[in-house]
Each structure stands twice: as structure tokens, then as C-alpha cells.
C-alpha atoms as a PDB file:
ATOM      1  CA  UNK A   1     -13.099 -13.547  10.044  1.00  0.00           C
ATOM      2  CA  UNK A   2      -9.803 -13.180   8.387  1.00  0.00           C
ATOM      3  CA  UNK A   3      -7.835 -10.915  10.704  1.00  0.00           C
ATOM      4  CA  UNK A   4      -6.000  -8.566   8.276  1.00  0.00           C
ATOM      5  CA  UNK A   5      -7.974  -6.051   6.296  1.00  0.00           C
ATOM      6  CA  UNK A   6      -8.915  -6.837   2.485  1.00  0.00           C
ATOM      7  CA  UNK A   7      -7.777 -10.492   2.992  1.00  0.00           C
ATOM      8  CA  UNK A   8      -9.457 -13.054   0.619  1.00  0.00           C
ATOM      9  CA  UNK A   9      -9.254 -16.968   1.279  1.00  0.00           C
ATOM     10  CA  UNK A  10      -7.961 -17.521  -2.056  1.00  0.00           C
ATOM     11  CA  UNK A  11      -4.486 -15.226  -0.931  1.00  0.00           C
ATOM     12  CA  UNK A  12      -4.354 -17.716   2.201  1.00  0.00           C
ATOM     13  CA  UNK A  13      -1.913 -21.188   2.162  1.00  0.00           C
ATOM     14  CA  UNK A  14      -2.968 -23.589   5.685  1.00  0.00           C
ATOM     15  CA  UNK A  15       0.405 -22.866   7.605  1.00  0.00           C
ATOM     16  CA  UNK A  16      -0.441 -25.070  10.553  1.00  0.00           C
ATOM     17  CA  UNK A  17       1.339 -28.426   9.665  1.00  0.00           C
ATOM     18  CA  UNK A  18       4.453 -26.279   8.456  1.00  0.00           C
ATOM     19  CA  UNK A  19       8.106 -27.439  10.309  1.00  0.00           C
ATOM     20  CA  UNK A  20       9.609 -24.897  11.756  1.00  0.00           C
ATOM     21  CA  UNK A  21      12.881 -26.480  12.200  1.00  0.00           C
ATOM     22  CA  UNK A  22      13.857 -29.810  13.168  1.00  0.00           C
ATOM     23  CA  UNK A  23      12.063 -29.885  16.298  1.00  0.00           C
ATOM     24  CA  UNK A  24       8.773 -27.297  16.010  1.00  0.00           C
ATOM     25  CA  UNK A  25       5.601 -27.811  14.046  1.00  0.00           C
ATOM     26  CA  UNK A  26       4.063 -24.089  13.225  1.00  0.00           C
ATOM     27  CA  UNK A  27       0.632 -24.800  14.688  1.00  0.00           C
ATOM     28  CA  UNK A  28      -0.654 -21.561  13.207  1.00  0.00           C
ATOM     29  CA  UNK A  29      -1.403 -19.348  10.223  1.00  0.00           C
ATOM     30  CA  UNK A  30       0.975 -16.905   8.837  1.00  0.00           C
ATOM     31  CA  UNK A  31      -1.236 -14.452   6.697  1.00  0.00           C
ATOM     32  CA  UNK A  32       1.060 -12.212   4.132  1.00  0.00           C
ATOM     33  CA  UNK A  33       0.240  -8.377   3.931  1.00  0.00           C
ATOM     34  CA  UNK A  34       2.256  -5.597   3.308  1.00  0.00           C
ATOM     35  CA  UNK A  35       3.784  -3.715   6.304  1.00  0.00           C
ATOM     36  CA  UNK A  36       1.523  -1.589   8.575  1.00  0.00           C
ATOM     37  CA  UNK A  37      -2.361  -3.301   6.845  1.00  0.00           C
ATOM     38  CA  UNK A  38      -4.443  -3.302  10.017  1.00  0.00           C
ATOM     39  CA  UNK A  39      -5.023  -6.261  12.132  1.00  0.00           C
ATOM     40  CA  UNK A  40      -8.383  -6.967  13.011  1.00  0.00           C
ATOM     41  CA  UNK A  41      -9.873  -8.480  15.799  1.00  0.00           C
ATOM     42  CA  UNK A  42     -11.145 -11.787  14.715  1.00  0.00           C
ATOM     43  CA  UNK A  43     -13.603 -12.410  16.857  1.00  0.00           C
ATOM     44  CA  UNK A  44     -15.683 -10.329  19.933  1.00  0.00           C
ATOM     45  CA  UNK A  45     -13.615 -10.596  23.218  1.00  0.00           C
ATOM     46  CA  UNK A  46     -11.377  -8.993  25.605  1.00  0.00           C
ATOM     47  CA  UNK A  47      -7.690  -8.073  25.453  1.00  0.00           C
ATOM     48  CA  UNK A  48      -5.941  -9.502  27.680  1.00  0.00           C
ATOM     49  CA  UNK A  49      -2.019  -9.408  27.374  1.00  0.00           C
ATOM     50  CA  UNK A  50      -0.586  -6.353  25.001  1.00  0.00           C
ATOM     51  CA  UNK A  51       3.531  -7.440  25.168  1.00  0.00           C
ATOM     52  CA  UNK A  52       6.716  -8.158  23.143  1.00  0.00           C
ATOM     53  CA  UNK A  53       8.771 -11.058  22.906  1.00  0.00           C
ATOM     54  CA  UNK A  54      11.983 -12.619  21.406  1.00  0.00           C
ATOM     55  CA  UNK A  55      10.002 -14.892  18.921  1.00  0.00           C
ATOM     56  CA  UNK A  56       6.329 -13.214  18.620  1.00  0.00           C
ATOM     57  CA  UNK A  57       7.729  -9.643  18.972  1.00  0.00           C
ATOM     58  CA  UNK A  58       5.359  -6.960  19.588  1.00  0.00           C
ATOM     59  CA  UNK A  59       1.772  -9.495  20.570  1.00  0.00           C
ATOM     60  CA  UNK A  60      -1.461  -9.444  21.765  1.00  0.00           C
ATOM     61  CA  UNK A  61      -3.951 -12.489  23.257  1.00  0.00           C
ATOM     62  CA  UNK A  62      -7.485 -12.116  23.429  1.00  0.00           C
ATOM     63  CA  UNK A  63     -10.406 -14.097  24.940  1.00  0.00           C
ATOM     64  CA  UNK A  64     -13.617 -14.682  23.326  1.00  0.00           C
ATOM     65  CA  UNK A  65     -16.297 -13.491  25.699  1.00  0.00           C
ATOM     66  CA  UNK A  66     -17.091 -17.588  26.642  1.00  0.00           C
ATOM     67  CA  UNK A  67     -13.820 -18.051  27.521  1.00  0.00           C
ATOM     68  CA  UNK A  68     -13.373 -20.761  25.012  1.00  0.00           C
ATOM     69  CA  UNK A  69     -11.151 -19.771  22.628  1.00  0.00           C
ATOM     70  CA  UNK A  70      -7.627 -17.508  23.185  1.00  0.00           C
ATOM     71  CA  UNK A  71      -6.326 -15.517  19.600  1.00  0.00           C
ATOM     72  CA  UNK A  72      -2.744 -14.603  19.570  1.00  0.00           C
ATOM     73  CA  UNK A  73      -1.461 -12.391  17.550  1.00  0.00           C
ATOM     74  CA  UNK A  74       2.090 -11.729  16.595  1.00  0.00           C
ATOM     75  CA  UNK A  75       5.159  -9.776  14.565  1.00  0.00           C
ATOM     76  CA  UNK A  76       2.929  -6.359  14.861  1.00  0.00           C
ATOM     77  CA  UNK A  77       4.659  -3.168  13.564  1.00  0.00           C
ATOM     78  CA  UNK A  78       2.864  -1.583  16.332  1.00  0.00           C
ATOM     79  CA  UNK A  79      -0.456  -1.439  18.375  1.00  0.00           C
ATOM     80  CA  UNK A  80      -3.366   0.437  17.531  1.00  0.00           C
ATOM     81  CA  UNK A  81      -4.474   2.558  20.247  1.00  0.00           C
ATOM     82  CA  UNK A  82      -7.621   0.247  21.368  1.00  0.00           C
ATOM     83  CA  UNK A  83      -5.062  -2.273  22.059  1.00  0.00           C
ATOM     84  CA  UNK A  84      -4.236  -2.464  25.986  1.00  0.00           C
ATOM     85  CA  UNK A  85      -5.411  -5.273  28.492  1.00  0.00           C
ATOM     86  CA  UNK A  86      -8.935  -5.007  29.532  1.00  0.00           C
ATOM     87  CA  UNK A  87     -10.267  -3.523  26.297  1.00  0.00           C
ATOM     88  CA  UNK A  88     -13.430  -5.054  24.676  1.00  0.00           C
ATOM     89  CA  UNK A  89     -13.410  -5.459  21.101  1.00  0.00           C
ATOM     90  CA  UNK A  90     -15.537  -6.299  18.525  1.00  0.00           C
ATOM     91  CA  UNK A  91     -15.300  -8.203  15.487  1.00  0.00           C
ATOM     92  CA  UNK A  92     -13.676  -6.257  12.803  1.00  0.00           C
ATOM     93  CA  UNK A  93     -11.715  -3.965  15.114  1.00  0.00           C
ATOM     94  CA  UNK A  94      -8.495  -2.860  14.432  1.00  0.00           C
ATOM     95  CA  UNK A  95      -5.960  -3.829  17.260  1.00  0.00           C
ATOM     96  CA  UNK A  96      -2.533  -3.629  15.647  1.00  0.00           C
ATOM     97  CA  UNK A  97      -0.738  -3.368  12.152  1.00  0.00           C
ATOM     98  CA  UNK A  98       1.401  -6.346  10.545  1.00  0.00           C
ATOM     99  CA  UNK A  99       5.004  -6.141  10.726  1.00  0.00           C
ATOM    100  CA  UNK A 100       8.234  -8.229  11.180  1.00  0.00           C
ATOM    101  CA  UNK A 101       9.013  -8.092  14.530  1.00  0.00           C
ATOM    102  CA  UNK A 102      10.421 -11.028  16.503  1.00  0.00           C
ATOM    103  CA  UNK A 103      11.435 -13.734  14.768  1.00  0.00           C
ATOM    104  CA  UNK A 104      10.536 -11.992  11.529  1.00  0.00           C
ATOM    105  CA  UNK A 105      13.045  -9.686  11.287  1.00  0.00           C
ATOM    106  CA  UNK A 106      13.998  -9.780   7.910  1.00  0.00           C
ATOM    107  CA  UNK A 107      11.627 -11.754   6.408  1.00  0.00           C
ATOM    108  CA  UNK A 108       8.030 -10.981   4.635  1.00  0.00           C
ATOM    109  CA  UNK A 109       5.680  -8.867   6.362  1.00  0.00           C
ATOM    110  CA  UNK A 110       3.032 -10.627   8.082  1.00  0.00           C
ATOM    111  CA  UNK A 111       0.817 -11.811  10.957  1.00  0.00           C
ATOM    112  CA  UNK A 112       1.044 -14.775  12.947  1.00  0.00           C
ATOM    113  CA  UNK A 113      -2.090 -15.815  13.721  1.00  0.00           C
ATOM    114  CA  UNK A 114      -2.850 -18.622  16.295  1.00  0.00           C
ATOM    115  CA  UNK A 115      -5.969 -19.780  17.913  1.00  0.00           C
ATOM    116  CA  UNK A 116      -6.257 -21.709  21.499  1.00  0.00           C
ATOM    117  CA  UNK A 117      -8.685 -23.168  23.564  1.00  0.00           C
ATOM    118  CA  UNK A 118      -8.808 -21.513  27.006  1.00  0.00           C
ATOM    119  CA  UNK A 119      -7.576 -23.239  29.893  1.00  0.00           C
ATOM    120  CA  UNK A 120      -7.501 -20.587  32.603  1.00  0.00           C
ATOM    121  CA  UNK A 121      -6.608 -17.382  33.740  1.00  0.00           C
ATOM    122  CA  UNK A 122      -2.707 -18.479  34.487  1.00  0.00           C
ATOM    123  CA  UNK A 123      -2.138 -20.290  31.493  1.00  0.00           C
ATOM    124  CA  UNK A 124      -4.443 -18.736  28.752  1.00  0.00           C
ATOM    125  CA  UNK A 125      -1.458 -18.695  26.242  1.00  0.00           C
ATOM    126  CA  UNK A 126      -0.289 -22.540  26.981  1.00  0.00           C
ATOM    127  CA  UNK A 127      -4.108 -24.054  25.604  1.00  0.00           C
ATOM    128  CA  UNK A 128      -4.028 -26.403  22.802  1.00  0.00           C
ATOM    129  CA  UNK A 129      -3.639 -25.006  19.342  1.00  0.00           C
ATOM    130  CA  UNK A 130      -6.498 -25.341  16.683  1.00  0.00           C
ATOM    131  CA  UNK A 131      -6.105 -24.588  13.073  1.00  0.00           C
ATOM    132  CA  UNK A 132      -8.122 -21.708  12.581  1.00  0.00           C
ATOM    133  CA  UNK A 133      -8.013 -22.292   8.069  1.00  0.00           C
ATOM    134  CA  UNK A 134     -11.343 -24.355   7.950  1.00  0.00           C
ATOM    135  CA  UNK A 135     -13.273 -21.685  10.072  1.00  0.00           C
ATOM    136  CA  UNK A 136     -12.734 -18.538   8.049  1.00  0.00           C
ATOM    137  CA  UNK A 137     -15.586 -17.840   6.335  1.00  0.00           C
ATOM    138  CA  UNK A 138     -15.559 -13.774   5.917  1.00  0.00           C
ATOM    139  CA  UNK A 139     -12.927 -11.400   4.616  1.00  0.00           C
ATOM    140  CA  UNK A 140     -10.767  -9.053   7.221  1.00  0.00           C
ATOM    141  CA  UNK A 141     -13.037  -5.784   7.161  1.00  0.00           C
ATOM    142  CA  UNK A 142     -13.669  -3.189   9.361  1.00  0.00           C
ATOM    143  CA  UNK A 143     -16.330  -2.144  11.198  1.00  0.00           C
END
């Protein structure tokens, strides 16, 4: 599922191949929505890190209950209140609301949106990236 609410495939462009710089190639999808549209959670899974950084800003990973598959999320405005580690969500849950924080201060709203596959429990975030574009198949709704 698409994870920001009320977005169709047709408003999406395939960011993964995009430079980012010289030296950095994107290696996920950057999905446009005004300022504070909820996030959703893209799949069933657990939280597992709820954080800020210098480049993703305000973040959160989650596992998919197989332990497969790792969805970051970044540049939040802020968290919803489901959002802390150890939290089960479903599909369709709201987790956060788009924003420009990190890196994207200044520029359009929107969420980065990467998926990984799972190595283990002290690297979940350092998995290799998959493009997640050919697997949406539903618009970002609510439960």
C-alpha cells in the first residue's frame, strides 16, 4: 500500500535510480503530499526504532512480522501517538504525518519512503534497499 493517505499511483514518479549528488544514488521513493497528510503503515509489523536524524529527521523503521522486509520512514512533521518501539501495527495505520525535516528543510513536503530486507536485529537499517514502485498495488487509506 501507498503509505500516505489519498495517494494514487498515477501522482507517484520511481525515485529510486535518482542521484543524489555526485556520490549517492536515492535508493528510495520520495512521495509528495502536503504538510501534516498522515503516514500510513505500509505493511503489518512492529515498530521498532521511533528517532531523529541529521538527514532523515524525525524517522521510524518497522519490521514486517517475518522479519523479511524493514520500512523506513523519514522527514515526518511529527509522530502519531501509536508510533513508539514495540508497537504493532496494521496495514493502513497511521504512524506519523509528512513534513520536511532533515535534509528537507526547505524543500517540498514529503515522505521518504525506503524498503529493506532484514538482516538482523543489530543492523536492521543497513539491509539492502529494494524499490518498493513495482509493488504498490493499493492507495494509502486508513483503516
Amino acid at each position: 500500500m501507498i503509505p500516505v493517505l489519498g495517494v494514487t499511483l498515477d501522482r507517484l514518479s520511481d525515485t529510486f535510480y535518482d542521484r543524489r549528488g555526485e556520490e549517492r544514488i536515492h535508493r528510495a521513493i520520495d512521495i509528495l503530499a502536503p504538510k501534516g497528510t498522515p503516514v500510513l503503515a505500509a505493511d503489518n509489523g512492529t515498530i521498532v526504532r521511533v528517532s531523529s536524524n541529521a538527514l532523515g529527521g524525525l524517522t521510524i523503521y518497522a519490521i514486517d512480522p517475518l522479519r523479511r522486509l524493514v520500512y523506513y520512514y523519514a522527514h515526518l512533521d511529527r509522530y502519531d501517538v501509536i508510533a513508539y518501539k514495540g508497537k504493532v501495527v496494521a496495514k493502513g495505520d497511521v504512524i506519523g504525518y509528512v513534513g520536511t525535516t532533515g535534509n528537507a528543510r526547505g524543500g517540498p513536503p514529503h515522505l521518504h519512503f525506503q524498503v529493506m530486507r532484514y538482516r538482523d536485529e543489530r543492523r536492521y537499517w543497513d539491509g539492502e534497499p529494494i524499490d518498493p514502485f513495482p509493488y504498490f498495488a493499493t492507495t494509502g487509506q486508513d483503516r
